[in-house]
Protein backbone atom coordinates (compact mmCIF):
# COMPACT_ATOMS: atom_id res chain seq x y z
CA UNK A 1 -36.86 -18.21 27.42
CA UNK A 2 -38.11 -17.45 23.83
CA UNK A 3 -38.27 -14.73 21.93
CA UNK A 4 -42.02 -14.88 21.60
CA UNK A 5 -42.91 -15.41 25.54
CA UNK A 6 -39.75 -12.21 26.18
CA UNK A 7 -41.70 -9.99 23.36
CA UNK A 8 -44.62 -10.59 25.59
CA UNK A 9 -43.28 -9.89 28.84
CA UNK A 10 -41.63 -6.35 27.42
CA UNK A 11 -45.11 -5.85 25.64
CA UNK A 12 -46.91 -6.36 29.03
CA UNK A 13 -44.26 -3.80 30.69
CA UNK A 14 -44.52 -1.43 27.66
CA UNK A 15 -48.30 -1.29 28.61
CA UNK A 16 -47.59 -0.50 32.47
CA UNK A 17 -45.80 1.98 32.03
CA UNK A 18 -47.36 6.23 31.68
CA UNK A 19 -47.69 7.55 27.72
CA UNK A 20 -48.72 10.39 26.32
CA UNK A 21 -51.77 10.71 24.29
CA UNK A 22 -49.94 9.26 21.03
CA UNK A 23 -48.87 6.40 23.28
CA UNK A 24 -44.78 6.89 23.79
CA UNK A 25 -42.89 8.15 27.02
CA UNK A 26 -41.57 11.64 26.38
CA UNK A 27 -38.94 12.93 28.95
CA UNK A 28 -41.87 14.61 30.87
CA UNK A 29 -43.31 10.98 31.45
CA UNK A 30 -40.18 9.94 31.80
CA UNK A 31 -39.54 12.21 34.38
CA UNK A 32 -43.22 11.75 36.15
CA UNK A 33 -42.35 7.97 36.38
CA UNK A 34 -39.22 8.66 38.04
CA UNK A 35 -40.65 11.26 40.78
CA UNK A 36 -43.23 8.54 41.46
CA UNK A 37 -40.55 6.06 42.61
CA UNK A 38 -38.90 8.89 44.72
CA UNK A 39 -36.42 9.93 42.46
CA UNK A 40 -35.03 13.77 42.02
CA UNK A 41 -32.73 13.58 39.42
CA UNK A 42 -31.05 16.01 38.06
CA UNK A 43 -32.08 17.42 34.52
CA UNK A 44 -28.41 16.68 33.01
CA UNK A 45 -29.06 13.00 34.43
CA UNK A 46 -32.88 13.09 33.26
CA UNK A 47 -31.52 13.89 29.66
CA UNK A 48 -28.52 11.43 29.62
CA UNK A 49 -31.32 8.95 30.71
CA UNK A 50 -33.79 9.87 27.49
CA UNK A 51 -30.92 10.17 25.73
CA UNK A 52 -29.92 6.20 25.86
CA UNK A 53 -33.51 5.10 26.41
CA UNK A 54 -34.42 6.76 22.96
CA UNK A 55 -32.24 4.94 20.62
CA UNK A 56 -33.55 5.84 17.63
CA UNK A 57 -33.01 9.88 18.58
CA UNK A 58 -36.42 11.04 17.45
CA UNK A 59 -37.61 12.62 20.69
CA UNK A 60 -39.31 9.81 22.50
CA UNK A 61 -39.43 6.02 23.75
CA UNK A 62 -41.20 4.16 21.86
CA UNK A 63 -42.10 -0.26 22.04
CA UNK A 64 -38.96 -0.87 19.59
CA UNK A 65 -36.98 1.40 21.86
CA UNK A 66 -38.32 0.47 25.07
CA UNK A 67 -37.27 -3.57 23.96
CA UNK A 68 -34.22 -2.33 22.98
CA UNK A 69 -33.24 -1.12 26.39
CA UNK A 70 -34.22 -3.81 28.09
CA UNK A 71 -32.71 -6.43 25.87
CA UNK A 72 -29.46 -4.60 26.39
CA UNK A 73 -30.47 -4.01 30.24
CA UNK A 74 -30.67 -7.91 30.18
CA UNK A 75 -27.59 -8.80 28.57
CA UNK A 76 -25.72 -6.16 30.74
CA UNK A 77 -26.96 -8.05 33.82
CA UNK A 78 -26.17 -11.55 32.25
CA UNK A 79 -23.17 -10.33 31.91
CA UNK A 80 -22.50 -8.69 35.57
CA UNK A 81 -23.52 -12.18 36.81
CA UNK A 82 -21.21 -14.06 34.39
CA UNK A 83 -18.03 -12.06 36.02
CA UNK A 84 -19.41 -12.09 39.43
CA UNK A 85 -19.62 -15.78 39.55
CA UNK A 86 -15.84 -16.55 37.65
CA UNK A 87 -14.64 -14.77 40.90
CA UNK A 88 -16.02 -17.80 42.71
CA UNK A 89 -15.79 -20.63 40.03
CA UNK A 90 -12.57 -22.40 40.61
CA UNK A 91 -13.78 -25.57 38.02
CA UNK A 92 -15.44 -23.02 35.69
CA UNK A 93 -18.82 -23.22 34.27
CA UNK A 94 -19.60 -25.47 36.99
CA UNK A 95 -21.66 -22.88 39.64
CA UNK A 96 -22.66 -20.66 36.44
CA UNK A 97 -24.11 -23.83 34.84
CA UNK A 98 -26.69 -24.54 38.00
CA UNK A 99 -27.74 -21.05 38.35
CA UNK A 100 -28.26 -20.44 34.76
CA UNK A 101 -30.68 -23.39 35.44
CA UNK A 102 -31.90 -21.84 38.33
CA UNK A 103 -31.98 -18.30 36.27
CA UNK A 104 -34.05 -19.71 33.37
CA UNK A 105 -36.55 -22.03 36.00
CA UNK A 106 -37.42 -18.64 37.78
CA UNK A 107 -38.13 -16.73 34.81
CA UNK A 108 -34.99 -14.22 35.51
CA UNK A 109 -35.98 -10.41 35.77
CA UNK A 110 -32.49 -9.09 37.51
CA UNK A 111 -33.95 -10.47 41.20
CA UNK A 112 -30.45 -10.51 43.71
CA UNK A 113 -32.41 -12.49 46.28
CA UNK A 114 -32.65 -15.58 43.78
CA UNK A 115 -29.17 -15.51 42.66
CA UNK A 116 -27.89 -14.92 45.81
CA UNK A 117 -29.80 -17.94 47.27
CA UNK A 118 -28.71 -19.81 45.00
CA UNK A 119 -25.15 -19.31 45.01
CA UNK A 120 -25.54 -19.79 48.98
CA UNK A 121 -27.10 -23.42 47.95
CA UNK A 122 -24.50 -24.41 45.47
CA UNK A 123 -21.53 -23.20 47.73
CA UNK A 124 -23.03 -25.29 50.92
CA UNK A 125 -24.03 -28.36 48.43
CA UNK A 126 -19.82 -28.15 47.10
CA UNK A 127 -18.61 -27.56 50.64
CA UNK A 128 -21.08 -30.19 52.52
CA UNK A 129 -22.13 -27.44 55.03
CA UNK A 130 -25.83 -27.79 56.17
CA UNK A 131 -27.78 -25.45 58.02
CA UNK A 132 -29.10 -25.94 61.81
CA UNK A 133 -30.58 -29.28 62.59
CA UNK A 134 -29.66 -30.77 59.25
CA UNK A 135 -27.17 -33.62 58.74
């Protein structure tokens, strides 16, 4: 994915998400958008939270912060992946290759259910195990 078409897609989240009247997330939106998902968390964990989302410390999330944390969110999670699939990657880079493919077809936003389908597919496909009725 390219920069441009990823500075799009965090724009487009940016605009989703609750602002204040100046149009940045201050720990009370912050907080709103949490309680609207069903979380309660605590106010230590609701400032440790603001805290990292507001990387440039002055008081609230703003775009350039807001793409900051996800890029990193990203990368984390690239990263998570990378490890996860070592653990099952006896020839190296060979399962990490495909579903990097498979990652960067689907437009990759963290979603389990695609990676773990597709690790399922690759194993079977090394293994030559089919599913019912399939030969």
């Amino acid at each position: 994915m390219d920069y441009g078409s990823k500075l799009e897609r965090y724009k487009h989240s940016y605009n989703l998400l609750p602002r204040n009247h100046r149009g940045v997330i201050t720990i009370k939106e912050l907080e709103n958008m949490i309680h609207s998902v069903g979380g309660n968390p605590a106010k230590e964990d609701l400032k440790d939270i603001f805290r990292d989302s507001d990387v440039d410390g002055n008081g609230e999330i703003g775009f350039q912060d807001f793409c900051f944390v996800m890029a990193r969110y990203e990368y984390e999670e690239e990263h998570k992946i990378s490890e996860f699939f070592k653990t099952f990657d006896t020839e190296r880079d060979t399962i990490k290759s495909e579903l990097l493919n498979v990652i960067n077809k689907s437009d990759f936003q963290s979603d389990e259910e695609i990676l773990m389908q597709a690790l399922g597919e690759e194993l079977c496909t090394r293994n030559n195990i089919t599913g019912p009725g399939k030969k």
